[in-house]
N, C-alpha and C. Protein backbone atom coordinates (compact mmCIF):
# COMPACT_ATOMS: atom_id res chain seq x y z
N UNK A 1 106.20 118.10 102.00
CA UNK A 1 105.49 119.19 102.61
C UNK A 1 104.39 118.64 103.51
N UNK A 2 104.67 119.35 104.94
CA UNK A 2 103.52 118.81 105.77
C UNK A 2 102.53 119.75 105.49
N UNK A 3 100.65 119.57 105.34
CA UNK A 3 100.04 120.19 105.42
C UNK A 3 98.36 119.31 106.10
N UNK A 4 97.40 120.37 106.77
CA UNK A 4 96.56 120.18 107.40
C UNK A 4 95.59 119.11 106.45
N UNK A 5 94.84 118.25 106.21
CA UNK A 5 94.28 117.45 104.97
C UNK A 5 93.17 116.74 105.90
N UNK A 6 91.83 116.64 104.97
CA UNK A 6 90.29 116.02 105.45
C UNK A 6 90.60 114.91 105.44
N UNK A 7 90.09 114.09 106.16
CA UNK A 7 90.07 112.35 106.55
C UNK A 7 89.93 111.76 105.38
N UNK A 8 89.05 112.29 104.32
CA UNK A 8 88.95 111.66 103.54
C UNK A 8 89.79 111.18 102.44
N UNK A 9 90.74 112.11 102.67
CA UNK A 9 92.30 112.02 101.87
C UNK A 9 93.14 111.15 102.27
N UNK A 10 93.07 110.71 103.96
CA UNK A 10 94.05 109.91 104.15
C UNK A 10 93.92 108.44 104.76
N UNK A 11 92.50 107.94 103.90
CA UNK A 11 91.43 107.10 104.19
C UNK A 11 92.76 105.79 103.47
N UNK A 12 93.26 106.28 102.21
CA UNK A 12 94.00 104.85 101.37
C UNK A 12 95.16 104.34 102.16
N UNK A 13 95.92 105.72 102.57
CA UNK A 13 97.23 105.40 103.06
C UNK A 13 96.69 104.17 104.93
N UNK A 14 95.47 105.17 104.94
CA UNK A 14 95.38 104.14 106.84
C UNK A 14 95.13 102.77 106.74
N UNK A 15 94.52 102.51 105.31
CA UNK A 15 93.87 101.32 105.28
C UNK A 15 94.80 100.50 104.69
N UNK A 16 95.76 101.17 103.68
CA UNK A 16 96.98 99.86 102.88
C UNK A 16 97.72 99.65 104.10
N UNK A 17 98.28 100.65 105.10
CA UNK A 17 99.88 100.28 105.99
C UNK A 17 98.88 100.22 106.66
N UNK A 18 98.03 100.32 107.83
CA UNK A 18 97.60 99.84 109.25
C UNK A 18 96.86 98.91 108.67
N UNK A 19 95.65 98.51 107.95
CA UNK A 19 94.74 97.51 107.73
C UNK A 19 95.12 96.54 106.57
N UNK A 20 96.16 96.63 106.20
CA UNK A 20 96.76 95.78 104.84
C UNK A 20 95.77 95.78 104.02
N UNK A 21 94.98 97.24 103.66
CA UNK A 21 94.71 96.72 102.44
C UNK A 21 93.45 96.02 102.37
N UNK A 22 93.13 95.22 103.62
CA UNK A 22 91.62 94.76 103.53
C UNK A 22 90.55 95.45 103.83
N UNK A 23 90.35 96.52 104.16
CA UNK A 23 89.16 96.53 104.78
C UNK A 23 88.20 98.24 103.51
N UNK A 24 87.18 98.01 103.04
CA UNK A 24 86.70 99.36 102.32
C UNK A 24 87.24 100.66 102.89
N UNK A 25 87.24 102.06 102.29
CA UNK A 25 87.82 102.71 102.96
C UNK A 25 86.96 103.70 104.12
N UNK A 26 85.23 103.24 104.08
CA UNK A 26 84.19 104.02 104.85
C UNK A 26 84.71 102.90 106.25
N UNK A 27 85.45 102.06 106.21
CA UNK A 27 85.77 101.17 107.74
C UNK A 27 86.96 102.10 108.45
N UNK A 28 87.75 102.24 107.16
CA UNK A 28 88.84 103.02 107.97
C UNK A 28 88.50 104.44 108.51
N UNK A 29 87.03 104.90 109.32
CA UNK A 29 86.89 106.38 109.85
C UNK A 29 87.24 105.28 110.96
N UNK A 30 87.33 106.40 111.62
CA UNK A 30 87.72 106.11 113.40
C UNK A 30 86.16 106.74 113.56
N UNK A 31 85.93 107.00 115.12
CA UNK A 31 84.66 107.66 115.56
C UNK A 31 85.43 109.02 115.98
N UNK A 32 86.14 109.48 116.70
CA UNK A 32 87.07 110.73 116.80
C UNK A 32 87.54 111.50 115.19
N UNK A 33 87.56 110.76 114.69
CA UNK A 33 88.15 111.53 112.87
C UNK A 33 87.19 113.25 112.45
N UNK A 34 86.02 113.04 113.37
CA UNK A 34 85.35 114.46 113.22
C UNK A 34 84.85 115.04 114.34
N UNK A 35 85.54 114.81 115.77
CA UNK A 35 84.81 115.06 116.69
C UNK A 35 85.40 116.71 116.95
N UNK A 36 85.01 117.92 117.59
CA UNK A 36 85.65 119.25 117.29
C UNK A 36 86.96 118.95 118.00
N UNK A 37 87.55 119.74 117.33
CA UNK A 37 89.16 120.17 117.51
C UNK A 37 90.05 118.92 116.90
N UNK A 38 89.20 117.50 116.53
CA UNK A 38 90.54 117.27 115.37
C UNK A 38 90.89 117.66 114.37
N UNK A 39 92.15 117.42 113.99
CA UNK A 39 92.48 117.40 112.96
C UNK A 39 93.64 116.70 112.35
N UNK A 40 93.77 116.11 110.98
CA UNK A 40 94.41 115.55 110.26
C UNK A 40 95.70 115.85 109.83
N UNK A 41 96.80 115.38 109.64
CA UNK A 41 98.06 115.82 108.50
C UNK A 41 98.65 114.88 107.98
N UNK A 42 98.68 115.18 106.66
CA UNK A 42 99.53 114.71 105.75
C UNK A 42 101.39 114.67 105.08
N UNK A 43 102.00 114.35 104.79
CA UNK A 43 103.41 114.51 104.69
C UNK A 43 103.10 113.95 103.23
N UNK A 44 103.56 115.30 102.57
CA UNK A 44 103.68 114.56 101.08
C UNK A 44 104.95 114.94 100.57
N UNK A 45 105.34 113.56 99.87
CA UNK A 45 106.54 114.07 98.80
C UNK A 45 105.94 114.06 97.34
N UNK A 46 106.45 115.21 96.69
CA UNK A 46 105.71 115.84 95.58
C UNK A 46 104.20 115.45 95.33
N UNK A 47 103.58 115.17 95.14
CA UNK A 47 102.02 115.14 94.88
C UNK A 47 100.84 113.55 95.62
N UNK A 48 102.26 113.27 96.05
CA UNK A 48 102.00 111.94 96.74
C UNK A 48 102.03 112.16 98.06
N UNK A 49 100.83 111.65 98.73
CA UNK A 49 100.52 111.47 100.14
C UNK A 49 101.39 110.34 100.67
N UNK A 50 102.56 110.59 101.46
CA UNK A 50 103.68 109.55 101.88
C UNK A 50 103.10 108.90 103.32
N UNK A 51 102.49 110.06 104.25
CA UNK A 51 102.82 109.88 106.06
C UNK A 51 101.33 110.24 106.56
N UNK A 52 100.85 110.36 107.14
CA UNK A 52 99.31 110.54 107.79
C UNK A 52 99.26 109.93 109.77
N UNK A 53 98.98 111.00 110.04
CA UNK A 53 98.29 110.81 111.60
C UNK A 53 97.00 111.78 111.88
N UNK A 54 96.42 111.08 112.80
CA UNK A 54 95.20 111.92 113.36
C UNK A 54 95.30 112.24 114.22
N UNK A 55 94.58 113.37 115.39
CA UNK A 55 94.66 114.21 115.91
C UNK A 55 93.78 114.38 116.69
N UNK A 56 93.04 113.72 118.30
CA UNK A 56 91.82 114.74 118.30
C UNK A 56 92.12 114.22 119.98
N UNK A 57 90.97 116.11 120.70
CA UNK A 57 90.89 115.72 122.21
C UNK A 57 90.73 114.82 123.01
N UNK A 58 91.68 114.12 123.68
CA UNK A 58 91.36 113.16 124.58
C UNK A 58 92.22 112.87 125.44
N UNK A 59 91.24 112.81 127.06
CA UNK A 59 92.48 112.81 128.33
C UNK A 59 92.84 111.35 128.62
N UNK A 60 93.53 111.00 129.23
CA UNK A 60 93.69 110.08 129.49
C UNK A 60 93.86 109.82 131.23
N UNK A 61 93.36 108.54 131.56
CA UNK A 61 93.58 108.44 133.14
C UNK A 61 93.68 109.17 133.58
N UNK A 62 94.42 109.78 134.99
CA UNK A 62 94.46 110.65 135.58
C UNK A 62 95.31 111.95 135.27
N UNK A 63 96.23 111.82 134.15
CA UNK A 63 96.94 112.71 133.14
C UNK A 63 95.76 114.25 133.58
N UNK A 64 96.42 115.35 133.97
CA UNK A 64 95.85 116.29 134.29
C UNK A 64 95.96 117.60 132.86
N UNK A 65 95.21 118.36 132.79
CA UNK A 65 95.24 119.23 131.99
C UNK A 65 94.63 118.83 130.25
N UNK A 66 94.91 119.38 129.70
CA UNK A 66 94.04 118.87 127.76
C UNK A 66 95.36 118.27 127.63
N UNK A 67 94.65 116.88 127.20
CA UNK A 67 95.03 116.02 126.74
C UNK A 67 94.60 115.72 125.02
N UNK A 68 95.52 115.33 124.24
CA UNK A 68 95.33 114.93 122.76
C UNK A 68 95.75 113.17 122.51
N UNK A 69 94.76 112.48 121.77
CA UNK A 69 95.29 111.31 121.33
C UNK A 69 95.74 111.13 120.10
N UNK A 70 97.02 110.75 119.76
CA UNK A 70 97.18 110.56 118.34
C UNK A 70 96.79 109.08 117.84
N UNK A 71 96.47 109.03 116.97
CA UNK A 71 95.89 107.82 116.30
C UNK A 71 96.26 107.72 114.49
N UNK A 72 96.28 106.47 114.17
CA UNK A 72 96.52 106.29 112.71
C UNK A 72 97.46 106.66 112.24
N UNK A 73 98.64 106.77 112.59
CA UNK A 73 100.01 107.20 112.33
C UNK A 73 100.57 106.13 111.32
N UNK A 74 100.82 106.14 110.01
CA UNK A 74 101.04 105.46 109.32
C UNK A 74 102.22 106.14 108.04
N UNK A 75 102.91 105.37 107.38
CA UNK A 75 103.74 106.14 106.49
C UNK A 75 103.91 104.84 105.55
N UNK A 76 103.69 105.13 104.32
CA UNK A 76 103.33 104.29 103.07
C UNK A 76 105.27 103.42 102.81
N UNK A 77 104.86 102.10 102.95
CA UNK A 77 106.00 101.40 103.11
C UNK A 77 107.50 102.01 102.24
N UNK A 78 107.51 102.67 100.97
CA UNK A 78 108.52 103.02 99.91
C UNK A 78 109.06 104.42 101.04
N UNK A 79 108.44 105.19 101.71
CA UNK A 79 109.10 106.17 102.65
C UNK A 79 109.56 106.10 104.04
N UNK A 80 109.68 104.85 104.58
CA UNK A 80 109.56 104.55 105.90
C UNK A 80 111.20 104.28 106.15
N UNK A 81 111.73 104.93 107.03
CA UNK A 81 113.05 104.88 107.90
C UNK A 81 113.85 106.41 106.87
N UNK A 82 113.10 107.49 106.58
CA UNK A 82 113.44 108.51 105.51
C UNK A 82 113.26 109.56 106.61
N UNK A 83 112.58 109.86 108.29
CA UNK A 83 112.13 110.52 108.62
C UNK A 83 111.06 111.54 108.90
N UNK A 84 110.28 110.98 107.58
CA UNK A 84 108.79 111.73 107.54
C UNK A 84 108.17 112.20 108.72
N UNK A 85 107.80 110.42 109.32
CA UNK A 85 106.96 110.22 110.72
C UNK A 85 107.37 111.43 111.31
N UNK A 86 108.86 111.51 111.91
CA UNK A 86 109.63 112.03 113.07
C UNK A 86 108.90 113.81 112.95
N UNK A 87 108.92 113.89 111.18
CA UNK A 87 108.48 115.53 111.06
C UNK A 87 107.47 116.07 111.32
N UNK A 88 106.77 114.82 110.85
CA UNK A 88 105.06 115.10 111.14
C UNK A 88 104.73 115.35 112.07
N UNK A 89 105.24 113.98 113.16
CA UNK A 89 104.67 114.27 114.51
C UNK A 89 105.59 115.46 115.48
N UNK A 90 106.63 116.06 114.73
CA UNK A 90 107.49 117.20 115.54
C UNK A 90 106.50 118.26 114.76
N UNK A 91 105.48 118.41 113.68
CA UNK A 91 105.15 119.85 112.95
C UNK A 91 103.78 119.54 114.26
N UNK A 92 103.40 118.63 114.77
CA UNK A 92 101.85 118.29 115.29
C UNK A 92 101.95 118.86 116.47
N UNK A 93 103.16 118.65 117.15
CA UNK A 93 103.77 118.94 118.96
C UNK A 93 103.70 120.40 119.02
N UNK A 94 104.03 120.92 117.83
CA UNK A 94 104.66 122.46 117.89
C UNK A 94 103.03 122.55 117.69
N UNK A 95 102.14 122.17 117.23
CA UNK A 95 100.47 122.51 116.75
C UNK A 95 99.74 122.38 117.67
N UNK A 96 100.40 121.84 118.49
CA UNK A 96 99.16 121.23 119.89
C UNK A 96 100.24 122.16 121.16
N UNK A 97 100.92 122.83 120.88
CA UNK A 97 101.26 123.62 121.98
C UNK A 97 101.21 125.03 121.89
N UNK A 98 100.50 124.95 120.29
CA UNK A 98 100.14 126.27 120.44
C UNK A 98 98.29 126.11 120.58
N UNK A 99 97.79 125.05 120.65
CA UNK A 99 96.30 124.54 120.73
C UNK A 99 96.18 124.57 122.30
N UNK A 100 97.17 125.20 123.08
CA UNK A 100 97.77 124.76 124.66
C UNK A 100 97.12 123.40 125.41
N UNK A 101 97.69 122.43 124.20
CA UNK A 101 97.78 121.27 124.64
C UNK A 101 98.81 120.92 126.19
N UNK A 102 98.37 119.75 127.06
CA UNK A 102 99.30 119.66 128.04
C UNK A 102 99.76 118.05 127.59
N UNK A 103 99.68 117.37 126.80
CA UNK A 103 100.31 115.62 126.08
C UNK A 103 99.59 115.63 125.30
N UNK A 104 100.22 114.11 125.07
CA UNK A 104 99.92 113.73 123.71
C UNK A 104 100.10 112.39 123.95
N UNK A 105 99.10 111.16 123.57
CA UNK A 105 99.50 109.78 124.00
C UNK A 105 98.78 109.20 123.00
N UNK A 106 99.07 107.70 122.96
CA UNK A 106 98.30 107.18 121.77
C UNK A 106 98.78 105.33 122.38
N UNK A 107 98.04 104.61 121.36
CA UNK A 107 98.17 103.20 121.83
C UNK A 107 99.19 102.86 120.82
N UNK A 108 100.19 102.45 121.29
CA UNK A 108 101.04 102.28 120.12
C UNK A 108 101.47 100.49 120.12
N UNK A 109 101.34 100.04 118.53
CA UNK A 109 101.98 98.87 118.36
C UNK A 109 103.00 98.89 118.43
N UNK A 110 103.22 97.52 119.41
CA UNK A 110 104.74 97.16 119.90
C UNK A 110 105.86 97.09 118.88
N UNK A 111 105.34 97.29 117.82
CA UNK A 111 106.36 97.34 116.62
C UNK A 111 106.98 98.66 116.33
N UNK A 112 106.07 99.21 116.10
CA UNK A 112 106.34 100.42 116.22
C UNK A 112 106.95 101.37 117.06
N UNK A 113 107.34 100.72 118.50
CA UNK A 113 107.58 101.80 119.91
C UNK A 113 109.00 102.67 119.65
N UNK A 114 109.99 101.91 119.17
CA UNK A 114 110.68 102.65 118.83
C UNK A 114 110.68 103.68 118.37
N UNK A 115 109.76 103.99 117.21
CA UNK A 115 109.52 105.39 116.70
C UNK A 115 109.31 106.30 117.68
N UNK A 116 108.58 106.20 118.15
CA UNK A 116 107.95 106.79 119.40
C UNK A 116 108.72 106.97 120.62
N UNK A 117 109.35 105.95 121.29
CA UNK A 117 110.82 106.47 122.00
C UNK A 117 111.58 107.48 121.20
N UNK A 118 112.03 107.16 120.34
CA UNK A 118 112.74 108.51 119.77
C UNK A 118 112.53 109.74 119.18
N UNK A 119 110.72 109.74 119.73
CA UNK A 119 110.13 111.44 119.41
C UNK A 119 110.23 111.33 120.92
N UNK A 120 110.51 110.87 122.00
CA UNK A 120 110.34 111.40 123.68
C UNK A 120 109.19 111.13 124.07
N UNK A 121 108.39 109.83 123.43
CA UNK A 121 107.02 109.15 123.71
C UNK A 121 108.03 108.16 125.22
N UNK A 122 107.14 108.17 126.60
CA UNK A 122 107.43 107.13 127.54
C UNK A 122 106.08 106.10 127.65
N UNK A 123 106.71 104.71 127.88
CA UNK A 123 105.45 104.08 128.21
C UNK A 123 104.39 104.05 129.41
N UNK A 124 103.66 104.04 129.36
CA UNK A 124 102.68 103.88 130.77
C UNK A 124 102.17 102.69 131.25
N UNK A 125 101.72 102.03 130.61
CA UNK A 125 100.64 101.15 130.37
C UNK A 125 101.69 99.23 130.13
N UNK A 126 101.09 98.57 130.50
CA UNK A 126 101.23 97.09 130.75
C UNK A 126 100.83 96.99 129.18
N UNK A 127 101.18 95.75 127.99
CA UNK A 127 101.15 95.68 127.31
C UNK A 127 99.77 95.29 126.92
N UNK A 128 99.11 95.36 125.96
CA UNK A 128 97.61 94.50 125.95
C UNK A 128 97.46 94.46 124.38
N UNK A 129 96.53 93.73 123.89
CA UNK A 129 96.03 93.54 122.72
C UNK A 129 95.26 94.07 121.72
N UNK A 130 95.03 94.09 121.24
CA UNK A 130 94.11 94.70 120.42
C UNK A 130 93.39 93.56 118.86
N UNK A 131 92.08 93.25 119.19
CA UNK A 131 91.98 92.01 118.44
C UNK A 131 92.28 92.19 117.11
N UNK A 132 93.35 91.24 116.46
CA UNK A 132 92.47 91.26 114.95
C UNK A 132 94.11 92.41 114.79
N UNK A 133 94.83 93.10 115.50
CA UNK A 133 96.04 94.43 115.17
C UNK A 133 97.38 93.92 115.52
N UNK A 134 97.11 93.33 117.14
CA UNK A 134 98.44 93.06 117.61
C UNK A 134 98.73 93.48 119.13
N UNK A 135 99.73 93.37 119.42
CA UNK A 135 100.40 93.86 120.59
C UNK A 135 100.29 95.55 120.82
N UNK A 136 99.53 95.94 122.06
CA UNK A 136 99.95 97.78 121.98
C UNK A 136 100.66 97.75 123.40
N UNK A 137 101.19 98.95 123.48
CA UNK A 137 101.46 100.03 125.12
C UNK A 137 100.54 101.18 124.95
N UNK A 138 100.04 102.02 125.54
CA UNK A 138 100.15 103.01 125.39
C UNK A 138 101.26 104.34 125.81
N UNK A 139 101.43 104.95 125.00
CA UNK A 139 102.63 105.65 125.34
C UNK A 139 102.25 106.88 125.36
N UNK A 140 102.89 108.10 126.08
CA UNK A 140 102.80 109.14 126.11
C UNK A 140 104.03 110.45 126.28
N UNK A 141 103.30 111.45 126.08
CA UNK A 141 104.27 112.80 125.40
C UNK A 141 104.32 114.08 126.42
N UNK A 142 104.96 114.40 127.15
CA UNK A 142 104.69 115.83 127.80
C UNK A 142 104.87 116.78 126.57
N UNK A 143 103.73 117.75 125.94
CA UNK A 143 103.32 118.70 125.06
C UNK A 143 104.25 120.16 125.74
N UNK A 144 103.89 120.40 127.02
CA UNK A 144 104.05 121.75 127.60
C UNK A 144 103.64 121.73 128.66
């Protein structure tokens, strides 16, 4: 069940799969995690928090109209290639187009792009780094 959930709920899952696990969980806020109009979701199977992404306003380059960045997209290793991600971020698209969102983009690890090609994420962006994470693109979503 996907449902709307406070940062503070999905502080364990960001920090075991994106931060392995090292870092306290007051490191894993972002600065956007409370800025107005984000918001959080969770994908749980039965009482367990499986999937987690964040949510909040932001345009990008010359990208015209409201723009959203997704960030922290993570899904707890025992559920991953099950489809969660794909739901979450299809329950978020349908949420941000009724928020009359116009995209949706995010920096995505090169590991990850695939996922993201196959929600209809295209790349933009020349590859670059991110210290200390890895390889990103940023990629992006026509919303509406």
């Amino acid at each position: 069940m996907i449902k709307f959930i406070h940062v503070d709920d999905l502080l364990p899952v960001r920090n075991e799969v994106l931060r392995e696990g090292k870092l306290q969980l007051h490191e894993c806020i972002f600065p956007t995690d409370k800025v107005d109009g984000a918001f959080h979701l969770g994908y749980y199977v039965d009482d367990e928090l499986a999937c987690v992404a964040s949510f909040h306003p932001q345009s990008y380059g010359e990208f015209s109209g409201k723009g959203y960045q997704l960030r922290g997209m993570a899904t707890v290793e025992k559920y991953r290639g099950k489809g969660l991600g794909n739901q979450l971020l299809n329950f978020a698209i349908v949420y941000l187009r009724g928020q009359q969102a116009n995209y949706l983009w995010c920096n995505a690890r090169k590991k990850a792009m695939n996922f993201y090609f196959n929600t209809g994420f295209e790349v933009i962006s020349p590859e670059f780094e991110v210290p200390g994470i890895g390889p990103h693109h940023v990629m992006y979503l026509r919303v509406r």
